[in-house]
Protein backbone atom coordinates (compact mmCIF):
# COMPACT_ATOMS: atom_id res chain seq x y z
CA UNK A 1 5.76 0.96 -3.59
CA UNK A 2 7.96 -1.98 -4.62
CA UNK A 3 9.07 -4.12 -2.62
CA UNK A 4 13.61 -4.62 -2.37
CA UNK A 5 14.39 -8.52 -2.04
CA UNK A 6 17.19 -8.84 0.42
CA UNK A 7 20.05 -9.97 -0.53
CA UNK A 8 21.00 -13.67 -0.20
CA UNK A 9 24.56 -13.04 -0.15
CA UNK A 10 24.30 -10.12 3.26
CA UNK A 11 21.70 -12.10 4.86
CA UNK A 12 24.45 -15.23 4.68
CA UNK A 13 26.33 -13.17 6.94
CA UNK A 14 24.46 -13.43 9.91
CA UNK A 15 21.54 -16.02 9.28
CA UNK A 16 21.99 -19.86 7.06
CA UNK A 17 20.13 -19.78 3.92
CA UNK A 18 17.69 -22.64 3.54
CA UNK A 19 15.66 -21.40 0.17
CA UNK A 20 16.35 -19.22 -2.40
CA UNK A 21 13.66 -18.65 -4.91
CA UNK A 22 13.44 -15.30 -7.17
CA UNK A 23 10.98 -13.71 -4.79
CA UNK A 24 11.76 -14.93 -1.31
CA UNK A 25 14.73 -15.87 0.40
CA UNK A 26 14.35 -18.05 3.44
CA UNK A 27 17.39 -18.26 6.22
CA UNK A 28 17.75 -19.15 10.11
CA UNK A 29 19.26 -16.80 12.40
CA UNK A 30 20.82 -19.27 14.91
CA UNK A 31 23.39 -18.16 17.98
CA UNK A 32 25.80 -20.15 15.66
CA UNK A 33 25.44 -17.85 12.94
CA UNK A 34 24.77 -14.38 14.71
CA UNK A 35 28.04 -14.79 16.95
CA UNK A 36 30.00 -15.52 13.81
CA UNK A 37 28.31 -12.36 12.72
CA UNK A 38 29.57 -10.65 16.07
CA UNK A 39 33.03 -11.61 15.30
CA UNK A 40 33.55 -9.89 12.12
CA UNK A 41 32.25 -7.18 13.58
CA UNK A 42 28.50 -6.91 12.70
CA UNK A 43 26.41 -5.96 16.11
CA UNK A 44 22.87 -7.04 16.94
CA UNK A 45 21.50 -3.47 16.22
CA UNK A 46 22.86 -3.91 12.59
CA UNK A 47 20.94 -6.90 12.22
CA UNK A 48 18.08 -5.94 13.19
CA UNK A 49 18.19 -2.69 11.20
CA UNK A 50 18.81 -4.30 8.52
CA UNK A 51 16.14 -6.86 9.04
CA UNK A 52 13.99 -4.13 9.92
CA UNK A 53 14.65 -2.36 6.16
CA UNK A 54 14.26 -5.59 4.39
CA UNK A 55 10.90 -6.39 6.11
CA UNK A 56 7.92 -8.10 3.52
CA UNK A 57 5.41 -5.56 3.28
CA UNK A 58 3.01 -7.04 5.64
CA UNK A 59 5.57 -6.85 8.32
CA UNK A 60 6.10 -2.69 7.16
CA UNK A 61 2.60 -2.10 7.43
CA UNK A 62 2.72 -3.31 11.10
CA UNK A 63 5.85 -0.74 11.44
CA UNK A 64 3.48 2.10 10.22
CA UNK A 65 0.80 0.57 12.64
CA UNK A 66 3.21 1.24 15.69
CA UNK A 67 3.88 -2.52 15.76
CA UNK A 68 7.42 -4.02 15.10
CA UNK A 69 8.45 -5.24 11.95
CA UNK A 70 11.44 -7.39 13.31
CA UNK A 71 9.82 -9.42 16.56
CA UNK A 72 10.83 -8.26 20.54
CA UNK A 73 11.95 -12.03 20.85
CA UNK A 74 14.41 -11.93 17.85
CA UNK A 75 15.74 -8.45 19.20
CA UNK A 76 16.31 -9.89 22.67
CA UNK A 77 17.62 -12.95 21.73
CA UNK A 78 20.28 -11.17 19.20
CA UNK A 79 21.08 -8.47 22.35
CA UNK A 80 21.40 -11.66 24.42
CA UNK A 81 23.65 -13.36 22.48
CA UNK A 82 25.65 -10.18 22.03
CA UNK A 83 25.95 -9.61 25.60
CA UNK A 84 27.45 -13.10 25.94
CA UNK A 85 30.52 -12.44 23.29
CA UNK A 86 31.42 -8.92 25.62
CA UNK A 87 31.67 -11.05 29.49
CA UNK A 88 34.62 -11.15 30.63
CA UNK A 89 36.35 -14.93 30.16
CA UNK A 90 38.46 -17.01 32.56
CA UNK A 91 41.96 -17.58 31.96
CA UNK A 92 44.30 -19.96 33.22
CA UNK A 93 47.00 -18.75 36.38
CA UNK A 94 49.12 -19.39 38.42
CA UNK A 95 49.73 -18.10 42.84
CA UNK A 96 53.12 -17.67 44.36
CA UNK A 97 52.66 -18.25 47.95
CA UNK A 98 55.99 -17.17 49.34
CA UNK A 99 58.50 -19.34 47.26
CA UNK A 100 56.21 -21.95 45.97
CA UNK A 101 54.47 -21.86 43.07
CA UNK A 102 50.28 -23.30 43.47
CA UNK A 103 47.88 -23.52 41.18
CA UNK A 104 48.37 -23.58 37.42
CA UNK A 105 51.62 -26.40 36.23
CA UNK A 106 52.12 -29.04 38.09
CA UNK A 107 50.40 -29.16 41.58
CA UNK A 108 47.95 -31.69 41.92
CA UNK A 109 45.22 -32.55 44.37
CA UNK A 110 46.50 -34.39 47.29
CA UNK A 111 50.07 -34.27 46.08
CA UNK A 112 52.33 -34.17 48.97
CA UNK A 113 55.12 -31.39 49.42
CA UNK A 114 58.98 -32.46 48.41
CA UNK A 115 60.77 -33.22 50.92
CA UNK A 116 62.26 -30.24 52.96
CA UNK A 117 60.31 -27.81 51.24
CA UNK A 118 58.80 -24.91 52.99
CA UNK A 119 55.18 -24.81 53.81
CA UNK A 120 54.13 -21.35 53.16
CA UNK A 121 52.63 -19.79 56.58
CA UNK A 122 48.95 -20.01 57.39
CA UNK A 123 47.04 -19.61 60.25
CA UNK A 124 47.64 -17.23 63.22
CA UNK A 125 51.02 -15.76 64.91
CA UNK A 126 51.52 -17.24 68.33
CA UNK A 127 52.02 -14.45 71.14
């Protein structure tokens, strides 16, 4: 069985080529590069599928062995890193507390109110 060289040019996708020789092609899969990966589209099972298929044939006979061609660690790290892209991310916003506007433009810490301005009710209703 002969052994299909993986393509520098798909493994630039998701992982930064240090070495390319006519036999072996030598990248690092960094967060950097998988998330950029990510974006475009490419998910973490991809990767290591495709990983997986273009395993050196040491690492297939582990496969066939009922080891793992691609590590556990690179598999969790990738599904880690995926995880992080699909959380949910803050965005700026602003409160309206009866008429006045708090939080977001142009209330500061310790800024006092204008002058005849209402204070919006706190605090408990007298009986």
């Amino acid at each position: 069985m002969q052994h299909c060289l993986p393509s520098a040019s798909l493994l630039g996708v998701f992982c930064k080529i240090s070495t390319q020789l006519p036999n072996l092609v030598v990248g690092q899969l960094s967060a950097e590069t998988a998330l950029r990966a990510m974006k475009r589209g490419i998910r973490a099972e991809n990767i290591v599928r495709y990983l997986d298929s273009a395993a050196h044939p040491r690492a297939r006979e582990r496969r066939e062995d009922g080891g793992l061609a691609v590590p556990g660690n690179v598999r969790s790290q990738l599904e880690v890193w995926e995880s992080s892209r699909s959380r949910s991310r803050a965005e700026g916003g602003r409160v309206r507390v009866g008429r006045r506007r708090v939080g977001g433009g142009g209330v500061r810490a310790g800024a006092r109110p204008r002058r005849g301005a209402r204070r919006p009710a706190v605090g408990l209703a007298r009986r």
